[in-house]
Protein backbone atom coordinates (compact mmCIF):
# COMPACT_ATOMS: atom_id res chain seq x y z
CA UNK A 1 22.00 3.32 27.77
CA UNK A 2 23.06 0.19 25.47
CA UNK A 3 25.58 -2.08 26.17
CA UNK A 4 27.94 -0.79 23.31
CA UNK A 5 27.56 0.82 19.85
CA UNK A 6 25.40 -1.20 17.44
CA UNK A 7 25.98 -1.14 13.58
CA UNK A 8 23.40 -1.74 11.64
CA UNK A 9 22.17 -2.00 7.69
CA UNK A 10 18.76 -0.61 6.49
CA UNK A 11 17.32 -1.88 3.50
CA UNK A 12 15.22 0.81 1.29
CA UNK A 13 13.04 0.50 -1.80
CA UNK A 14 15.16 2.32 -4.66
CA UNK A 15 12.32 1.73 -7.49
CA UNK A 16 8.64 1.68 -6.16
CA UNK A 17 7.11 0.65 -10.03
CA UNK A 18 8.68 -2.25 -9.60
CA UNK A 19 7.36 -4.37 -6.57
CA UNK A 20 4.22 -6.36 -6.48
CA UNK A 21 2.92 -4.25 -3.72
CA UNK A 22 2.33 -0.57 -3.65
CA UNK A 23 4.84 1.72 -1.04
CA UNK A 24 3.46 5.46 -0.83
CA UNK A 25 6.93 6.45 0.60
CA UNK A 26 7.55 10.31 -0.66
CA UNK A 27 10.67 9.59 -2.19
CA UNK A 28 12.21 6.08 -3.11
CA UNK A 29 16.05 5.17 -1.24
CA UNK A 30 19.34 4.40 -3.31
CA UNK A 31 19.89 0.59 -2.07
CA UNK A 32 21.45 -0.07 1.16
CA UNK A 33 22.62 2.32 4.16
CA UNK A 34 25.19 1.35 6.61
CA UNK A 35 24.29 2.92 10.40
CA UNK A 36 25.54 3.43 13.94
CA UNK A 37 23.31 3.31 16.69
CA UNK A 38 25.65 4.55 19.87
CA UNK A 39 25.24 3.42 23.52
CA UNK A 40 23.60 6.70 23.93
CA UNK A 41 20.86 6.22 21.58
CA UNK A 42 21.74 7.93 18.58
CA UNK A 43 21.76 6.88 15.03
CA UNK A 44 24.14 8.10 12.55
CA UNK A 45 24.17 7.32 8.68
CA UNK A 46 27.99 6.44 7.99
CA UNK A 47 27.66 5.09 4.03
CA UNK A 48 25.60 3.79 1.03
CA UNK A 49 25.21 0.40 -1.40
CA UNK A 50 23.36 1.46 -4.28
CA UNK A 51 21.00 -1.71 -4.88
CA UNK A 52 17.72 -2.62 -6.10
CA UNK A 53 15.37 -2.74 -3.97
CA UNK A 54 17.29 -4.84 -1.07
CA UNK A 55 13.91 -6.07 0.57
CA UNK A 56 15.98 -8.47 2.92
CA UNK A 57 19.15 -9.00 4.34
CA UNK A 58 20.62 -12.24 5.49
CA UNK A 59 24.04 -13.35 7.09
CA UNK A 60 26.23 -15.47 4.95
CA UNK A 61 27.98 -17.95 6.07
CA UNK A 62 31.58 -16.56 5.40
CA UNK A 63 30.53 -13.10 8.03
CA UNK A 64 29.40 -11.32 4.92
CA UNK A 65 25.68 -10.37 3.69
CA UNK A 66 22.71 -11.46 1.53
CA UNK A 67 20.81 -8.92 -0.09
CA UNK A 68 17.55 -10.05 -1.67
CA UNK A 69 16.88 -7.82 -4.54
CA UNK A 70 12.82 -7.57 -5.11
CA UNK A 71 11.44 -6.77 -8.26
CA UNK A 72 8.44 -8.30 -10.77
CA UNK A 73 9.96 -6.88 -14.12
CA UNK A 74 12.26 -9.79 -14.42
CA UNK A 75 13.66 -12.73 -12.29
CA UNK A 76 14.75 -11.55 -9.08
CA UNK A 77 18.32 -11.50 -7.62
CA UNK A 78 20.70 -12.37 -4.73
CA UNK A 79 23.72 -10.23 -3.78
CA UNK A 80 26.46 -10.95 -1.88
CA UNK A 81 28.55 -8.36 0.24
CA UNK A 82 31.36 -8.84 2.35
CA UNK A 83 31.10 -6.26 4.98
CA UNK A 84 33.87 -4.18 6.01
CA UNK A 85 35.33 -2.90 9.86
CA UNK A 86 33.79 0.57 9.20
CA UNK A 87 30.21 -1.27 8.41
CA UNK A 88 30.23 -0.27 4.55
CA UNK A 89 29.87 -2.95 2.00
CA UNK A 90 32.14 -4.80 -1.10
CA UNK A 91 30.46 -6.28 -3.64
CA UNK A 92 30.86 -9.68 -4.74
CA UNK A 93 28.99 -11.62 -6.92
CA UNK A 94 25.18 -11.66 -8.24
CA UNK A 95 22.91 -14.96 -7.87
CA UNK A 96 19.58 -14.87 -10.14
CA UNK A 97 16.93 -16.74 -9.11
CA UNK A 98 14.43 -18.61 -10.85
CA UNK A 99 11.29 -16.50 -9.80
CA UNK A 100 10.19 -12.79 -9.47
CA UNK A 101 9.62 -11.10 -6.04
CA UNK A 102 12.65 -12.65 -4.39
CA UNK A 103 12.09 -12.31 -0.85
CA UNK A 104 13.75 -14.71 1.55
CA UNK A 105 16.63 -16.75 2.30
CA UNK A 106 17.42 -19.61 4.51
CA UNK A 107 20.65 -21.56 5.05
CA UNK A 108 20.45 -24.82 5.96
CA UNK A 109 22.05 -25.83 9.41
CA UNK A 110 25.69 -26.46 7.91
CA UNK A 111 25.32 -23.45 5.86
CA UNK A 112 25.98 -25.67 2.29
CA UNK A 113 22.40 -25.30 1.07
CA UNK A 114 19.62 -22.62 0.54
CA UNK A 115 16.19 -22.40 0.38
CA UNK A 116 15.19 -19.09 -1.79
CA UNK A 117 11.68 -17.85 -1.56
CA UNK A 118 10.42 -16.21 -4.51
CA UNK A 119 6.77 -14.25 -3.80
CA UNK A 120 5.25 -12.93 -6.62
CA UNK A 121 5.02 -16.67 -8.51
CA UNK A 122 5.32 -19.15 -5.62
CA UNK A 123 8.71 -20.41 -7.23
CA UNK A 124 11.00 -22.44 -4.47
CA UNK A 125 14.85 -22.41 -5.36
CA UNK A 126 17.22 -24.55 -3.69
CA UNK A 127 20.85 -24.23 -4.20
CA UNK A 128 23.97 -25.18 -2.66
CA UNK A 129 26.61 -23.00 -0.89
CA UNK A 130 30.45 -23.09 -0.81
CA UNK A 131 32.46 -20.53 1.39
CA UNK A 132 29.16 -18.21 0.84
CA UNK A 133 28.52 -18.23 -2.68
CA UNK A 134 25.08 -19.26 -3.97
CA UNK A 135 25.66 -22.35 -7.07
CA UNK A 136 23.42 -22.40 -9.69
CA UNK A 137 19.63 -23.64 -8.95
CA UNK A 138 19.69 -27.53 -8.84
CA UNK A 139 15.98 -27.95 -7.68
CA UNK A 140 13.32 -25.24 -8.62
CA UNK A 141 9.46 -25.92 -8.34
CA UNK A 142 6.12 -23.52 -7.85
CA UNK A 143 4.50 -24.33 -4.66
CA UNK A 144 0.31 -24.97 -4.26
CA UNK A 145 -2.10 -27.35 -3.27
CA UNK A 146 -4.89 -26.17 -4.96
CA UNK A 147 -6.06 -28.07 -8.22
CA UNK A 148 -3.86 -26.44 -11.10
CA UNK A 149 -7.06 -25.78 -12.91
CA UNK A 150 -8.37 -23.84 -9.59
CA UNK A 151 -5.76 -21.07 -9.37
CA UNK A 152 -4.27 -18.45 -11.69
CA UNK A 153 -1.14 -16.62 -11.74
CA UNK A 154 -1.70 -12.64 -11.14
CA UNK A 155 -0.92 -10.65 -14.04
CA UNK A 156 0.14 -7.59 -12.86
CA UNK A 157 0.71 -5.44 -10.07
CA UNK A 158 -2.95 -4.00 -9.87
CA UNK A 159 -3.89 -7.60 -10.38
CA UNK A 160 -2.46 -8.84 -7.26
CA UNK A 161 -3.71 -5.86 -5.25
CA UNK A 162 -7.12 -6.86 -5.48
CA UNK A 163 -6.40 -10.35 -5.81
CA UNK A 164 -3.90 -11.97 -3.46
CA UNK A 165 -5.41 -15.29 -2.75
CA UNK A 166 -6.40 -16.10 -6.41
CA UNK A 167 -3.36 -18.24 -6.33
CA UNK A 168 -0.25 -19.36 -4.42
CA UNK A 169 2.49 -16.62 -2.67
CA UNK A 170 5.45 -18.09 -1.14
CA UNK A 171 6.49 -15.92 1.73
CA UNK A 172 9.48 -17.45 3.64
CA UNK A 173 11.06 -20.62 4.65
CA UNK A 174 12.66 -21.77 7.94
CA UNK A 175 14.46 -25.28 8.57
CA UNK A 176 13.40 -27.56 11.77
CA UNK A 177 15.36 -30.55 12.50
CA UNK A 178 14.67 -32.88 8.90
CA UNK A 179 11.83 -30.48 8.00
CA UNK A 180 11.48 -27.00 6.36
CA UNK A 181 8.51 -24.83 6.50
CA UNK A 182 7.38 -22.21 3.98
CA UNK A 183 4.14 -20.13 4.45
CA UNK A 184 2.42 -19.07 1.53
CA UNK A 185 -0.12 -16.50 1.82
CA UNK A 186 -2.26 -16.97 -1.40
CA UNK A 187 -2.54 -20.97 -0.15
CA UNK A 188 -3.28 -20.45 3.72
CA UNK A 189 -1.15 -22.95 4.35
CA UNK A 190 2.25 -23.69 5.64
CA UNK A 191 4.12 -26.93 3.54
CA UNK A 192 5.97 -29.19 5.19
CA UNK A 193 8.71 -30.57 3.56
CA UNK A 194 11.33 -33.09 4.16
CA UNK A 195 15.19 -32.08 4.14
CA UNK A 196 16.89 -34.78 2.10
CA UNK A 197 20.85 -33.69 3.20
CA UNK A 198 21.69 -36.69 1.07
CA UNK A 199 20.56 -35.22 -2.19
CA UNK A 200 20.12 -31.59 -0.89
CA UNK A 201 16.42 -31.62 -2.03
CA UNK A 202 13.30 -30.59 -0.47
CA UNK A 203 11.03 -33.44 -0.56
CA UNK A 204 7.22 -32.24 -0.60
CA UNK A 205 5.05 -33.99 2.41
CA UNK A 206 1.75 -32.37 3.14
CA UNK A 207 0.44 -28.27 3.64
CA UNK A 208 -0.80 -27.56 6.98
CA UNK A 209 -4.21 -25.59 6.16
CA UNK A 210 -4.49 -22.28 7.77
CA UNK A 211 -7.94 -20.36 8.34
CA UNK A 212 -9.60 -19.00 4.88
CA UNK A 213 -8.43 -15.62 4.33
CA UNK A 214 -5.80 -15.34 6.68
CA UNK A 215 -2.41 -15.37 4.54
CA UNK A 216 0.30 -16.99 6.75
CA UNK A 217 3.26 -14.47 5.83
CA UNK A 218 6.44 -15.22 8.54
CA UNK A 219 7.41 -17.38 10.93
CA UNK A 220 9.66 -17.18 14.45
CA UNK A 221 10.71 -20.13 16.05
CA UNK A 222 11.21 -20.26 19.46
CA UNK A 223 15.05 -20.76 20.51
CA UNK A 224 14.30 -23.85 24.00
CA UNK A 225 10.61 -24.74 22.90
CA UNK A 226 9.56 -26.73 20.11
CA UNK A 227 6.85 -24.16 19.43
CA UNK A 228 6.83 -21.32 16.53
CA UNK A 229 4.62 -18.38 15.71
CA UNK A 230 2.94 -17.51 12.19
CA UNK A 231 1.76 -14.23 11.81
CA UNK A 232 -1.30 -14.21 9.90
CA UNK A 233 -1.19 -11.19 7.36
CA UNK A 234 -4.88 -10.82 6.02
CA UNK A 235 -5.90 -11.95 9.48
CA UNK A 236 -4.01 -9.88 11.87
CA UNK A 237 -3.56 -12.52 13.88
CA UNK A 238 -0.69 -14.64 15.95
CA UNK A 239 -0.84 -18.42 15.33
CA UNK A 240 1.06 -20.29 17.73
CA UNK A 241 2.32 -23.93 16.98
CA UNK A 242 3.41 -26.88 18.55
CA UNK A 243 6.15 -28.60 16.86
CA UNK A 244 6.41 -32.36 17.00
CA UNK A 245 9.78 -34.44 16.00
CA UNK A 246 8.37 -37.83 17.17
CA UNK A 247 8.56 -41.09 14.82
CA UNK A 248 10.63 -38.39 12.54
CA UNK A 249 10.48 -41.44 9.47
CA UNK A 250 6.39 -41.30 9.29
CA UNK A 251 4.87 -38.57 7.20
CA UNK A 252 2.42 -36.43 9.13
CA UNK A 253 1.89 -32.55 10.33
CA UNK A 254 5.07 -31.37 11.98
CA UNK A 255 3.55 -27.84 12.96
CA UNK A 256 0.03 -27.98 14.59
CA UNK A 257 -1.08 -24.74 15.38
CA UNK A 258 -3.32 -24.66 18.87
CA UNK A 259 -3.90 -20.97 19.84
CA UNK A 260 -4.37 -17.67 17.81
CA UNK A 261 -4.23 -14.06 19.30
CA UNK A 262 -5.29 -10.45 17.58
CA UNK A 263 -2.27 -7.86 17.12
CA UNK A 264 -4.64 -5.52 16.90
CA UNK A 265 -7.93 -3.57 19.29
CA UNK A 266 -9.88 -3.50 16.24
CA UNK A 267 -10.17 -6.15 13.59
CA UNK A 268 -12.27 -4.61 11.53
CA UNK A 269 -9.94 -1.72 11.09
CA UNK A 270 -7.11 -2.01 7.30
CA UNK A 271 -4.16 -3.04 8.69
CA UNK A 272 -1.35 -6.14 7.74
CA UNK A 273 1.06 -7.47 10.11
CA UNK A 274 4.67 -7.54 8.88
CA UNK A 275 7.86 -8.75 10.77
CA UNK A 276 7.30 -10.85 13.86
CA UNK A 277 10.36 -11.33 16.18
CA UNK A 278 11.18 -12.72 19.60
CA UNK A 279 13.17 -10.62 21.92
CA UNK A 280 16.61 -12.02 22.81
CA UNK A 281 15.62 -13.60 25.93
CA UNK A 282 12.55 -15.29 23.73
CA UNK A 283 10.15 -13.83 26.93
CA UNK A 284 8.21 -11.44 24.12
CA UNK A 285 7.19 -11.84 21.47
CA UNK A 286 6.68 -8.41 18.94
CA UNK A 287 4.48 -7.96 15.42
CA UNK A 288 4.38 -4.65 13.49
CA UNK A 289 0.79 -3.61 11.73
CA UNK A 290 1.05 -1.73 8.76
CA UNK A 291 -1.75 0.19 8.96
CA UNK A 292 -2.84 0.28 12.66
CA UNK A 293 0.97 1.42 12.26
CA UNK A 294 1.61 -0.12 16.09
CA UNK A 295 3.83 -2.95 17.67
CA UNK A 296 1.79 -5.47 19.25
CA UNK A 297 3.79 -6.89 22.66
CA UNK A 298 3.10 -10.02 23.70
CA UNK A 299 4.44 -12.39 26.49
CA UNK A 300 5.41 -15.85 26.12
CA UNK A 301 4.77 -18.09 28.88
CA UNK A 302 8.28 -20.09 29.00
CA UNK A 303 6.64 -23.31 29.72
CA UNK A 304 4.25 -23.65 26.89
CA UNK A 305 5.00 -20.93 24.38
CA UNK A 306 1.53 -19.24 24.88
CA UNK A 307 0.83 -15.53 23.89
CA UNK A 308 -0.61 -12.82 26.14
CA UNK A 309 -0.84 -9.43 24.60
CA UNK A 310 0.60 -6.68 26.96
CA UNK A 311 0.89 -3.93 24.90
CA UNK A 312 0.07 -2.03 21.58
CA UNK A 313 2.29 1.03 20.95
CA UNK A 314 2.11 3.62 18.06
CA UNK A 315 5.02 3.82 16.03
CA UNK A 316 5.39 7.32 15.30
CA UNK A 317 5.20 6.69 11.41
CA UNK A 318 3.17 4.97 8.67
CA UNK A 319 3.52 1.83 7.83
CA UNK A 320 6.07 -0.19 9.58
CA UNK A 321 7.06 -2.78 7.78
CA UNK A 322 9.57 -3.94 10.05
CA UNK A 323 11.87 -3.46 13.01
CA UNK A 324 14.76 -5.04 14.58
CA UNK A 325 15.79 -5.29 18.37
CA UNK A 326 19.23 -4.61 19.28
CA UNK A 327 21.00 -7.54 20.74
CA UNK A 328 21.06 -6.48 24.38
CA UNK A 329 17.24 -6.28 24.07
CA UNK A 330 17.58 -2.56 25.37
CA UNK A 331 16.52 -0.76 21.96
CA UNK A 332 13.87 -1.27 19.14
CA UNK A 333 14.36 0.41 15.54
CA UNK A 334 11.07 0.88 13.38
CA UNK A 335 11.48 1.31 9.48
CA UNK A 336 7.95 3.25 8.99
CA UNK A 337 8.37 2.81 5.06
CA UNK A 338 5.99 5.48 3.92
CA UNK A 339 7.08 8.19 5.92
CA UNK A 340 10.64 7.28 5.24
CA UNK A 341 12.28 7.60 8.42
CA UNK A 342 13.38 5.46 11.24
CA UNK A 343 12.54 5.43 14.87
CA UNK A 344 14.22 4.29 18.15
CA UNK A 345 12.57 3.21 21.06
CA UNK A 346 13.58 2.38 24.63
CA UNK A 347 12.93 -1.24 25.75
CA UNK A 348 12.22 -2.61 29.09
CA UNK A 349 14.00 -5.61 29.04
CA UNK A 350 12.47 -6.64 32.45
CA UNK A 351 8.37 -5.85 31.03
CA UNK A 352 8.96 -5.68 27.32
CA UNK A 353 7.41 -2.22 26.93
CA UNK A 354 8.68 -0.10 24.35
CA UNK A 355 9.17 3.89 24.60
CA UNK A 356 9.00 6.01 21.79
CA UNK A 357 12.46 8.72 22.05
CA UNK A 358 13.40 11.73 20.54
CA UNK A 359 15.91 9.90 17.68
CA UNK A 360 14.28 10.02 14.40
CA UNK A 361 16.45 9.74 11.17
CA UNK A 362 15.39 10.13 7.76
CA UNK A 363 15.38 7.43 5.23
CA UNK A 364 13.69 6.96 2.52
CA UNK A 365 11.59 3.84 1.71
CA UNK A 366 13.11 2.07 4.50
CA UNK A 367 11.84 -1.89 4.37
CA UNK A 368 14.54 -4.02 6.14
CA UNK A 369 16.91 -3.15 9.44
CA UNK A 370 19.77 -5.59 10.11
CA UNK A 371 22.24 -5.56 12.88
CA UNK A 372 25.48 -6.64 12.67
């Protein structure tokens, strides 16, 4: 039993043609579903947003939503919703960003300033926020460290398939104290940058290089430590990282990574790791593998922030792009994109193992699950 009833939002891809990776869900979704999941267990679809392929969604400041419309046909897009008692959405207005494959956003600590990640062309976008509306871009910029005469922008979607290091892919950005971090997978790196609240500017300091062929993708950061985790896409790996705030005028690595662990048995098998997440309590630590189509458990020892891997459990679908942990810890949901359905699972708050139930709900496409 959960502590209470537990709305939710779930994401789906409404127009598979036009993202830079390749779902095989049966049928695509119509935008964004509002959900119930009750003390008992039990999800219930209550409404639906029609959107374009809402690939994330993010709290704004004014107890509304971000929805992060994906797409390579054109520049992508930022909605904002304010969301209602009964969990449906409103409308408000549409942010364009300067870059294709919009897929993250992060508010800065006083929530008047984001950082908006844009995939497919590396493309940073900063802009400043007033009572939850997104102004126009005042600082824009593509992100690599490679010689410009080294790398090459992917053409098209087949392109990138077979080619997803060929040149820089911005995955996701997260703010630290005067720093931000963004992971880019085509780089193997993580850049550091400098958060210049004066000017509200990210000032470029240095890349922190990642193994070859790994593809840093997302990052968690760890709520009493100053240690994150970067899940390692191409690598199927967990990178853990000190982070350091001494001498915070001098210029030098802010994130040094010191231990990396396998979400998977077999590392030779095709498989990607998607969301990473701690649990409430920040005592586990969970990664999804598309492919392996399993949640990796790990624990996380609470003086030091190191991983131990505890548990790999199937996740009753294919590819499971991500999942989202209720906030009494008691519950898991899996979006398994390409069977289009979601799955709950019983958590052990106490060992962090998960238990596939009964409760399985059709969706179609799902990519993104959001309480609220």
């Amino acid at each position: 039993m959960l502590d209470q009833d537990y709305p939710l939002l779930v994401g789906t891809y409404s127009d598979l043609d036009a993202l830079a990776h390749q779902p095989y869900a049966p049928v695509p979704g119509e935008g964004i579903y509002s959900m119930v999941l009750s003390a008992d267990g039990e999800l219930t679809q209550t409404s639906v947003m029609p959107a374009l392929n809402p690939a994330v969604l993010i709290p704004a400041p004014d107890r509304g939503m971000y929805a992060i419309l994906e797409t390579i046909q054109q520049n992508g897009s930022v909605v904002r919703y304010d969301v209602n008692p009964d969990g449906s959405l409103t409308q408000n207005e549409t942010w364009e960003a300067s870059g294709k494959s919009t897929c993250y956003l992060a508010l800065s600590p006083d929530e008047d300033n984001a950082v908006v990640i844009n995939y497919w062309d590396a493309t940073i976008d900063v802009t400043k926020v007033a009572d939850g509306v997104l102004a126009p871009v005042h600082q824009s910029f593509v992100q690599f460290h490679r010689p410009e005469d080294t790398w090459r922008q992917v053409e098209n979607r087949e392109d990138h398939w077979g080619n997803r290091q060929v040149g820089p892919h911005a995955h996701c950005a997260h703010f630290w104290h005067d720093w931000v971090f963004i992971p880019d997978l085509g780089e193997n790196a993580v850049f550091q940058y400098r958060w210049d609240k004066a000017n509200n500017k990210l000032i470029p300091e240095l890349h922190i290089d990642f193994a070859q062929g790994s593809g840093p993708r997302h990052m968690a950061m760890h709520p009493t430590l100053d240690v994150c985790y970067v899940s390692n896409e191409l690598f199927n790996t967990v990178c853990v990282a000190r982070l350091d705030d001494s001498d915070p005028s001098d210029v030098k690595p802010r994130l040094i990574p010191f231990e990396y662990e396998s979400t998977l048995e077999n590392r030779d098998q095709v498989s990607y790791v998607s969301e990473i997440k701690l649990s409430p309590d920040a005592r586990f630590l969970y990664v999804s593998n598309r492919g392996d189509n399993s949640l990796a458990i790990f624990s996380v020892d609470p003086k030091d922030g190191t991983l131990t891997r505890t548990g790999l459990v199937p996740t009753g679908g294919k590819f499971p792009r991500h999942f989202s942990i209720t906030p009494d810890g008691k519950a898991v949901i899996v979006a398994n994109q390409d069977s289009g359905h979601l799955r709950v699972f019983d958590r052990d708050v106490e060992s962090g193992d998960l238990l596939m139930t009964d409760e399985i709900v059709e969706i179609p496409a799902p990519n993104y699950i959001r309480f609220l």
